[in-house]
Protein backbone atom coordinates (compact mmCIF):
# COMPACT_ATOMS: atom_id res chain seq x y z
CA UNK A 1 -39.33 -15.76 -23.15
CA UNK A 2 -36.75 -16.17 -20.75
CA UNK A 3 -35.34 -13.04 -19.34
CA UNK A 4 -31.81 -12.89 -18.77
CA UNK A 5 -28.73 -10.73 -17.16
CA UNK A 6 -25.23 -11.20 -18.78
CA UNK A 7 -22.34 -10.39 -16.54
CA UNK A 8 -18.75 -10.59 -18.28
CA UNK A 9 -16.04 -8.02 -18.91
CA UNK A 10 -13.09 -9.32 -21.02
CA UNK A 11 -13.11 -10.53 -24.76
CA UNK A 12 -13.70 -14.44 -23.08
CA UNK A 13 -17.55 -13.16 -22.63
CA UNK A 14 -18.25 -11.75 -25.82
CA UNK A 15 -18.82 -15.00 -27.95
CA UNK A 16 -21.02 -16.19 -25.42
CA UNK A 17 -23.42 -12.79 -25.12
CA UNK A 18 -23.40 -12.95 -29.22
CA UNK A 19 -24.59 -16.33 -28.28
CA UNK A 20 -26.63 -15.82 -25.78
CA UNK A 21 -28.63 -12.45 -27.29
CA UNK A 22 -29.35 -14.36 -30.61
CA UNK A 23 -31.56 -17.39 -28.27
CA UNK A 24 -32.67 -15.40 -25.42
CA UNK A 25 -34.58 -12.05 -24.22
CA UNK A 26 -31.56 -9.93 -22.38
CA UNK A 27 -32.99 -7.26 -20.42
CA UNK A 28 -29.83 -5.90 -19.07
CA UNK A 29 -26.23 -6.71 -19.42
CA UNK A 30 -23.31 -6.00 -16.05
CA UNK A 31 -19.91 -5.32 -16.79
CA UNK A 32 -17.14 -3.39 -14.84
CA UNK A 33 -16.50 0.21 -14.70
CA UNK A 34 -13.92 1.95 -17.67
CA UNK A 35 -10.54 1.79 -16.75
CA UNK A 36 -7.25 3.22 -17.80
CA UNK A 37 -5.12 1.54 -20.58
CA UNK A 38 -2.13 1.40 -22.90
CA UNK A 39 0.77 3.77 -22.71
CA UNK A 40 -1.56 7.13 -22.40
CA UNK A 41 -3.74 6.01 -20.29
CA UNK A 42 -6.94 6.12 -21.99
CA UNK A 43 -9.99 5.38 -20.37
CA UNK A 44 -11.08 3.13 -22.30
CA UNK A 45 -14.48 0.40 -21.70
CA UNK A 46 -14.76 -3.57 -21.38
CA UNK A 47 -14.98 -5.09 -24.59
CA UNK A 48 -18.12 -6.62 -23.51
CA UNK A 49 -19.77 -2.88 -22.85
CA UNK A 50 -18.68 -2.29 -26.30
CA UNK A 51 -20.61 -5.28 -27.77
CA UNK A 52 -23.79 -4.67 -25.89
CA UNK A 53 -24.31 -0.99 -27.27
CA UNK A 54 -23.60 -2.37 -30.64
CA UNK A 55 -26.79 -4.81 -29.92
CA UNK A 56 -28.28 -1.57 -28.00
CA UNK A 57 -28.33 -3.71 -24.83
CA UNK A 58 -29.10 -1.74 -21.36
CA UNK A 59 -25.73 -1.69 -19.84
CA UNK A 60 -24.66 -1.05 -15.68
CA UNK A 61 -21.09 -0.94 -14.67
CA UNK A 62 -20.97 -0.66 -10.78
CA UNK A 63 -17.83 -0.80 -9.24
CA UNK A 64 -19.40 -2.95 -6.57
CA UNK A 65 -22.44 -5.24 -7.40
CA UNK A 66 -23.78 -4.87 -3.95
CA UNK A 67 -23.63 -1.04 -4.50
CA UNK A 68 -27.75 0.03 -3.71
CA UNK A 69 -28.02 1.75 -6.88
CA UNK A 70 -26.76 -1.86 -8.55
CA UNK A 71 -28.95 -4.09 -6.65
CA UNK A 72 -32.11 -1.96 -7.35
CA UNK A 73 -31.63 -2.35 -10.60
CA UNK A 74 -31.35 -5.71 -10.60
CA UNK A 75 -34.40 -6.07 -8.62
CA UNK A 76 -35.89 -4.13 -11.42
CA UNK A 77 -34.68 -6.03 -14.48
CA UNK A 78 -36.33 -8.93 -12.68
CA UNK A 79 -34.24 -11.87 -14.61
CA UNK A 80 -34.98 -15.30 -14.57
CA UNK A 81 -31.56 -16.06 -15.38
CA UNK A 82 -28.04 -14.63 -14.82
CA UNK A 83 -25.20 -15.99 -17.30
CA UNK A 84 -22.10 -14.88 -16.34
CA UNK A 85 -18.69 -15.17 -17.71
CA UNK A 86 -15.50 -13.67 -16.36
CA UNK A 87 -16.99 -10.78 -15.14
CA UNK A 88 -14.52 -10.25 -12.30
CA UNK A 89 -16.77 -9.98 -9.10
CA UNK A 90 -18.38 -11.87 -6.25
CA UNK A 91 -22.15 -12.24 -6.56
CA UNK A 92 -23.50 -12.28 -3.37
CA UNK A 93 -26.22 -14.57 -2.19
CA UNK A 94 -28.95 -11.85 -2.69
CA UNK A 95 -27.35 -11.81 -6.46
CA UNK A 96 -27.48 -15.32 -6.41
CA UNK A 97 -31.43 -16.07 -5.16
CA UNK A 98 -32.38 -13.71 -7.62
CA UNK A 99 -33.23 -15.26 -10.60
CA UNK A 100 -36.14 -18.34 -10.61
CA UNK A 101 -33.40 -20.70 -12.56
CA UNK A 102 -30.14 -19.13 -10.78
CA UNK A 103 -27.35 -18.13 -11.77
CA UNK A 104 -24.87 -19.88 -14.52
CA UNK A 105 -21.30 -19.82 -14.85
CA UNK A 106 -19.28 -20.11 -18.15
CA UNK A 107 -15.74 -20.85 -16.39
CA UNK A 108 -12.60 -21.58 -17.96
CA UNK A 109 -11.19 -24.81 -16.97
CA UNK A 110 -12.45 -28.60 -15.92
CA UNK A 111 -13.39 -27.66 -12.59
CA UNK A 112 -12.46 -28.63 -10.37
CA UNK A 113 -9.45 -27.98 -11.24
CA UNK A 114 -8.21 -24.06 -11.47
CA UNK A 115 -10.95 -22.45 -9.91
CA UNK A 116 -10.43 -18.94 -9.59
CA UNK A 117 -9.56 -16.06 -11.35
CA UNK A 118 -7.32 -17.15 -14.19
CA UNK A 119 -7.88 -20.81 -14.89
CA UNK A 120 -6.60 -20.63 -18.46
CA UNK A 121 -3.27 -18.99 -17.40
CA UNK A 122 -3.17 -21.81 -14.49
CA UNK A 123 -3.30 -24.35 -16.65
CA UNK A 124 -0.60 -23.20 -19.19
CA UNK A 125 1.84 -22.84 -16.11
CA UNK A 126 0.74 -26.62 -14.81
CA UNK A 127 1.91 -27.87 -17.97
CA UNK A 128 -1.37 -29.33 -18.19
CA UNK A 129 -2.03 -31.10 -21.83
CA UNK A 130 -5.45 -30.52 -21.88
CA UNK A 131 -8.03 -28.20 -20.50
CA UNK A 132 -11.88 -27.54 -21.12
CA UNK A 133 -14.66 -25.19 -20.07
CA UNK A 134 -17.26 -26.10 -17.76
CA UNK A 135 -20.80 -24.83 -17.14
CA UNK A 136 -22.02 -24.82 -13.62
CA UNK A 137 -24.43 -23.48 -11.47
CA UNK A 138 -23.04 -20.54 -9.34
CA UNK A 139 -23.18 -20.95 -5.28
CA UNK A 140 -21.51 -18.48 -2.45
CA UNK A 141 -18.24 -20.47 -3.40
CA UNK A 142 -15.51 -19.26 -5.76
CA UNK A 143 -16.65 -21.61 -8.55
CA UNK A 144 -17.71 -24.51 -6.12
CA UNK A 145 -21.30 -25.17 -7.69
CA UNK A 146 -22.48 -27.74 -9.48
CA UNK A 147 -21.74 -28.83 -12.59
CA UNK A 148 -24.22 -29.19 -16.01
CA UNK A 149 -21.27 -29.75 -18.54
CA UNK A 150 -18.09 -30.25 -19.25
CA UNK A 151 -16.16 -30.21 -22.20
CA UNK A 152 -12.25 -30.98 -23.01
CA UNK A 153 -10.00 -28.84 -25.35
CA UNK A 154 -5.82 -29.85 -25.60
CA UNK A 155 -3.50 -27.36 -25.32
CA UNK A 156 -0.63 -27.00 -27.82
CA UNK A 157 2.90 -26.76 -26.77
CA UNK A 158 2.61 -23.04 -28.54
CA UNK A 159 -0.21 -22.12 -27.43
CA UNK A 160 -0.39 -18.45 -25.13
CA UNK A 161 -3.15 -17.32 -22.76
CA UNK A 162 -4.94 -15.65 -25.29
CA UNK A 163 -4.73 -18.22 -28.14
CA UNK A 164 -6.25 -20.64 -25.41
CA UNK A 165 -8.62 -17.96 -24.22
CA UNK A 166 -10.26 -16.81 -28.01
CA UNK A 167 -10.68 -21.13 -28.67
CA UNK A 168 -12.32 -21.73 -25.21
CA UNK A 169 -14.32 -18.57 -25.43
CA UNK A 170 -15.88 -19.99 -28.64
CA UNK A 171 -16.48 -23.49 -27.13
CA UNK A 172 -17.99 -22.13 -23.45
CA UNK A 173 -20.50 -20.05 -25.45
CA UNK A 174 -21.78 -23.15 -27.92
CA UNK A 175 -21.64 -25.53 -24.96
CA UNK A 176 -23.83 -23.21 -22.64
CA UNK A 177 -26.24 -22.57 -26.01
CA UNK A 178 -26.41 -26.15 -25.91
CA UNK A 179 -26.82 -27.32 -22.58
CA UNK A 180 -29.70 -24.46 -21.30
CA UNK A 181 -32.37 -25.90 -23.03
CA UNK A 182 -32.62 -29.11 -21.25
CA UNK A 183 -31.49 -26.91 -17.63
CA UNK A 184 -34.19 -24.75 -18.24
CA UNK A 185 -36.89 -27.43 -18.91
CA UNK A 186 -35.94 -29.53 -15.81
CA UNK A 187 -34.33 -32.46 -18.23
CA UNK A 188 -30.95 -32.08 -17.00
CA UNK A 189 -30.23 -31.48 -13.13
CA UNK A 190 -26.67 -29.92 -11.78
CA UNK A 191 -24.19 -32.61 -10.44
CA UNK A 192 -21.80 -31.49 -7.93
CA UNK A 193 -17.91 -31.54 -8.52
CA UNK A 194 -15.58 -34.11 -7.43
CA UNK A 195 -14.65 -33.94 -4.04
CA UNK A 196 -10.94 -34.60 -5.13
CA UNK A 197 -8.22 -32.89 -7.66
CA UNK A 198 -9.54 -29.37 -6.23
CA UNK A 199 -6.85 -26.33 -7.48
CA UNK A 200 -7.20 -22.99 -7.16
CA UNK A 201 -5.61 -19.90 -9.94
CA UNK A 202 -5.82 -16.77 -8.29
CA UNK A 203 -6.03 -13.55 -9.49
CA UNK A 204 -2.49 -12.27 -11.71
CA UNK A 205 -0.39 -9.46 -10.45
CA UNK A 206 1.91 -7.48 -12.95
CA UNK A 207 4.71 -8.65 -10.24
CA UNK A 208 3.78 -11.93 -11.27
CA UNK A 209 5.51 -11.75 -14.49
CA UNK A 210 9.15 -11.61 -13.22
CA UNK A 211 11.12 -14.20 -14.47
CA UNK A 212 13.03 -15.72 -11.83
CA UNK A 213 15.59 -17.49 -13.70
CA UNK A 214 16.58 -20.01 -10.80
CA UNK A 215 13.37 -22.42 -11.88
CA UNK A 216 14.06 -24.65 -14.99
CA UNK A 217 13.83 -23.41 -18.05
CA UNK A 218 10.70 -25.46 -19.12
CA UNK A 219 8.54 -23.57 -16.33
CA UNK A 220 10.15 -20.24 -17.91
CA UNK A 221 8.75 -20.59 -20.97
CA UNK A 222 5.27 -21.81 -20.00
CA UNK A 223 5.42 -18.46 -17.98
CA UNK A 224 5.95 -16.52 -20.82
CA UNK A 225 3.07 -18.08 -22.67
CA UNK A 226 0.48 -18.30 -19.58
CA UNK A 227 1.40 -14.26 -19.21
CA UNK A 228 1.00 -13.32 -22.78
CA UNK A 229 -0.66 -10.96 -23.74
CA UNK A 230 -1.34 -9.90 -19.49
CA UNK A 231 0.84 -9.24 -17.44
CA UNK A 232 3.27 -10.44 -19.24
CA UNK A 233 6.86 -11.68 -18.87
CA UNK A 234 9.75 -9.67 -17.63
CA UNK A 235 13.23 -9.41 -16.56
CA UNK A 236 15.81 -6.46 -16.01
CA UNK A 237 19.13 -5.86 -17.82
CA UNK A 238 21.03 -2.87 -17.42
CA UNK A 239 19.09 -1.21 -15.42
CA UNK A 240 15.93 -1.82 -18.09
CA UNK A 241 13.35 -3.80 -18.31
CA UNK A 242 12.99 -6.44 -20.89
CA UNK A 243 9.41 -7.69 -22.08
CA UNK A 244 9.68 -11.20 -22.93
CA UNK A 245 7.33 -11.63 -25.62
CA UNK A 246 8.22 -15.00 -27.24
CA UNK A 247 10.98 -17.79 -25.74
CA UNK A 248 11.55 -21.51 -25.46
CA UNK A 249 13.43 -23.93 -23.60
CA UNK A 250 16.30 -25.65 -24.20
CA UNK A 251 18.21 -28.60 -22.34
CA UNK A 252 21.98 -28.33 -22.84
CA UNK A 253 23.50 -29.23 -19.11
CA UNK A 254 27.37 -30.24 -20.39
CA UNK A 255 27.83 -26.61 -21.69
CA UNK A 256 26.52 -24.87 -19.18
CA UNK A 257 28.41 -26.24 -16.17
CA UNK A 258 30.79 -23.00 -16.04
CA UNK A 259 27.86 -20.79 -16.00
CA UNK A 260 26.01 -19.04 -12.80
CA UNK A 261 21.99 -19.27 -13.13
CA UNK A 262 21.20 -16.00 -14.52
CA UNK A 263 23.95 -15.55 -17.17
CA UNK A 264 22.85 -14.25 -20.11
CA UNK A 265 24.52 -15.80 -23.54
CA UNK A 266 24.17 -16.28 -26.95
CA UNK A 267 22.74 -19.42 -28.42
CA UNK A 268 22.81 -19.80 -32.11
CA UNK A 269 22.77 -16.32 -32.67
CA UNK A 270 19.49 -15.83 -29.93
CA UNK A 271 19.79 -14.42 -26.40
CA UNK A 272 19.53 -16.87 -23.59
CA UNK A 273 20.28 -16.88 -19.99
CA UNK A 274 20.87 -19.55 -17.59
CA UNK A 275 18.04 -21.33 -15.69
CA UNK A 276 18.20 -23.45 -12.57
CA UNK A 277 17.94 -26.08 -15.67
CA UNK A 278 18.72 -25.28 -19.03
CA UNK A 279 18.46 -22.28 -20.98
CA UNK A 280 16.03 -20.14 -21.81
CA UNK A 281 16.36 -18.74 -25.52
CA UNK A 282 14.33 -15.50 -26.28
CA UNK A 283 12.77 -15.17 -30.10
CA UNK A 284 10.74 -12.27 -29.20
CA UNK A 285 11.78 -9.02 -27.20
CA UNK A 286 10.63 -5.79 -26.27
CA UNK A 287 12.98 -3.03 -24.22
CA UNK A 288 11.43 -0.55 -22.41
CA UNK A 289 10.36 2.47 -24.30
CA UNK A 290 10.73 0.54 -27.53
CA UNK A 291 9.01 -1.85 -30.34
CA UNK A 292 9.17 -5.38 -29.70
CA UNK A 293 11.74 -7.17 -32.04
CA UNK A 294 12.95 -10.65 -32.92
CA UNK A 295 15.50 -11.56 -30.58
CA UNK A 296 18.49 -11.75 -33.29
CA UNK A 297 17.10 -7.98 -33.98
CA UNK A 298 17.48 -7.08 -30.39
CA UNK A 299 21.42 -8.38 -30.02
CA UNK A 300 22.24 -6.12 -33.08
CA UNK A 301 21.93 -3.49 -30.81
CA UNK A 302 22.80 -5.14 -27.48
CA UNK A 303 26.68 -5.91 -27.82
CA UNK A 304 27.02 -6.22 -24.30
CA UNK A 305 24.89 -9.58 -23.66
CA UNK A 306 27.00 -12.29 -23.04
CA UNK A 307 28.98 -14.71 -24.44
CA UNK A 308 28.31 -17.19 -27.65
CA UNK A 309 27.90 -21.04 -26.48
């Protein structure tokens, strides 16, 4: 039996360790530390710690992987294989040379294309139409290895970061259940990436969610779907913040000619404000220290914003 490390954190992982504990021996399962969350800040564990006590998995959560204590007990797990998907840390070489058949990557996009951190937001905010998960064999790179499988998934014009996220978690795990067999057997042999098309999706700040409403409209709204659920989109009005949970675009240049890019209005009986191009209309809104609400519900109790097109 093969013995194998998981390393993941967020809900992307956990269909592929279900996967992945039903085929294969785990002897030990990485995830990061518990952190604070939500409004009280309640220290609260990585979904994928949760799911590995439920299958009474041996779980480490160093807050550095190259922590001594971490390493020795790496060494002592003594893994053939490391699978590892978004679990939000370098492995070093040492990490790396560990196992006999390496270590494999369940990553989020058609490398490639979006390497990095946050590949499925990245390709919301490209506009991309279509994006895909890819299984590749880790190197010191950030998600440079080479590649044992791709596969394609298109992204609908609704479609948010996590609605993208839960289908592409589901296809990374079946396509790595699918394609280890022949990797571990020697049938099928990692091909590198394309030297061209290379993009890289860094890691998401919370500042990263300000709205700045001189870009068109259209890139507006993908930014409110790339950031939703985290960190989500945001602007300020009166002094408050406003969570922007829901919005589109729309293209009406003639009637906005009198307006200044930032202008908030009322379009058929939404809020909207002014873009560089076009309008951006909000259907879903939370104020700070509040529920979120439609965006009709929200101007019931916002007199102040704007003027009706």
């Amino acid at each position: 039996m093969i013995k194998t490390i998981f390393m993941g954190s967020p809900d992307f992982a956990l269909p592929t360790l279900k996967r992945l504990a039903q085929a294969y021996q785990i002897v030990g399962v990485v995830t990061q530390p518990d952190r604070e969350a939500g409004r009280g800040r309640v220290l609260t564990a990585p979904p994928v710690k949760l799911l590995a006590q439920e299958l009474d998995l041996p779980v480490m959560q160093p807050a550095r992987l190259r922590e001594p204590a971490a390493m020795e007990q790496l060494f002592q797990w003594s893994p053939d294989l490391i699978v590892v998907a978004a679990f939000g840390q370098i492995l070093r070489p040492a990490v790396l040379d560990l196992p006999r058949f390496g270590c494999i990557n369940v990553h989020g996009s058609l490398l490639p294309r979006h390497r990095g951190a946050a590949p499925i937001q990245a390709a919301i905010l490209s506009g991309d139409a279509q994006t895909g998960v890819t299984i590749m064999k880790m190197d010191p790179g950030v998600d440079t290895g080479p590649m044992l499988a791709q596969q394609t998934l298109r992204i609908t014009p609704d479609d948010t970061a996590s609605t993208l996220s839960q289908r592409m978690a589901e296809m990374g795990a079946q396509l790595l259940i699918e394609t280890l067999p022949a990797y571990l057997a020697g049938e099928l042999l990692p091909q590198p990436q394309p030297t061209e098309g290379a993009t890289y999706a860094p890691m998401l700040k919370k500042e990263d969610g300000e709205l700045d409403f001189n870009q068109p409209a259209d890139d507006l709204a993908r930014r409110v779907r790339a950031f939703s659920p985290w960190p989500g989109a945001f602007t300020t009005w009166q002094g408050r913040t406003l969570k922007i949970l829901s919005a589109h675009a729309v293209n009406t240049p003639e009637s906005l000619a009198a307006h200044k890019t930032g202008k908030e209005l009322v379009y058929q009986g939404l809020p909207a404000v002014v873009c560089g191009a076009g309008l951006l209309v909000i259907d879903e809104i939370q104020p700070a220290g509040k529920n979120s609400m439609t965006g009709k519900g929200f101007l019931n109790g916002a007199r102040a914003w704007g003027n009706k097109l």
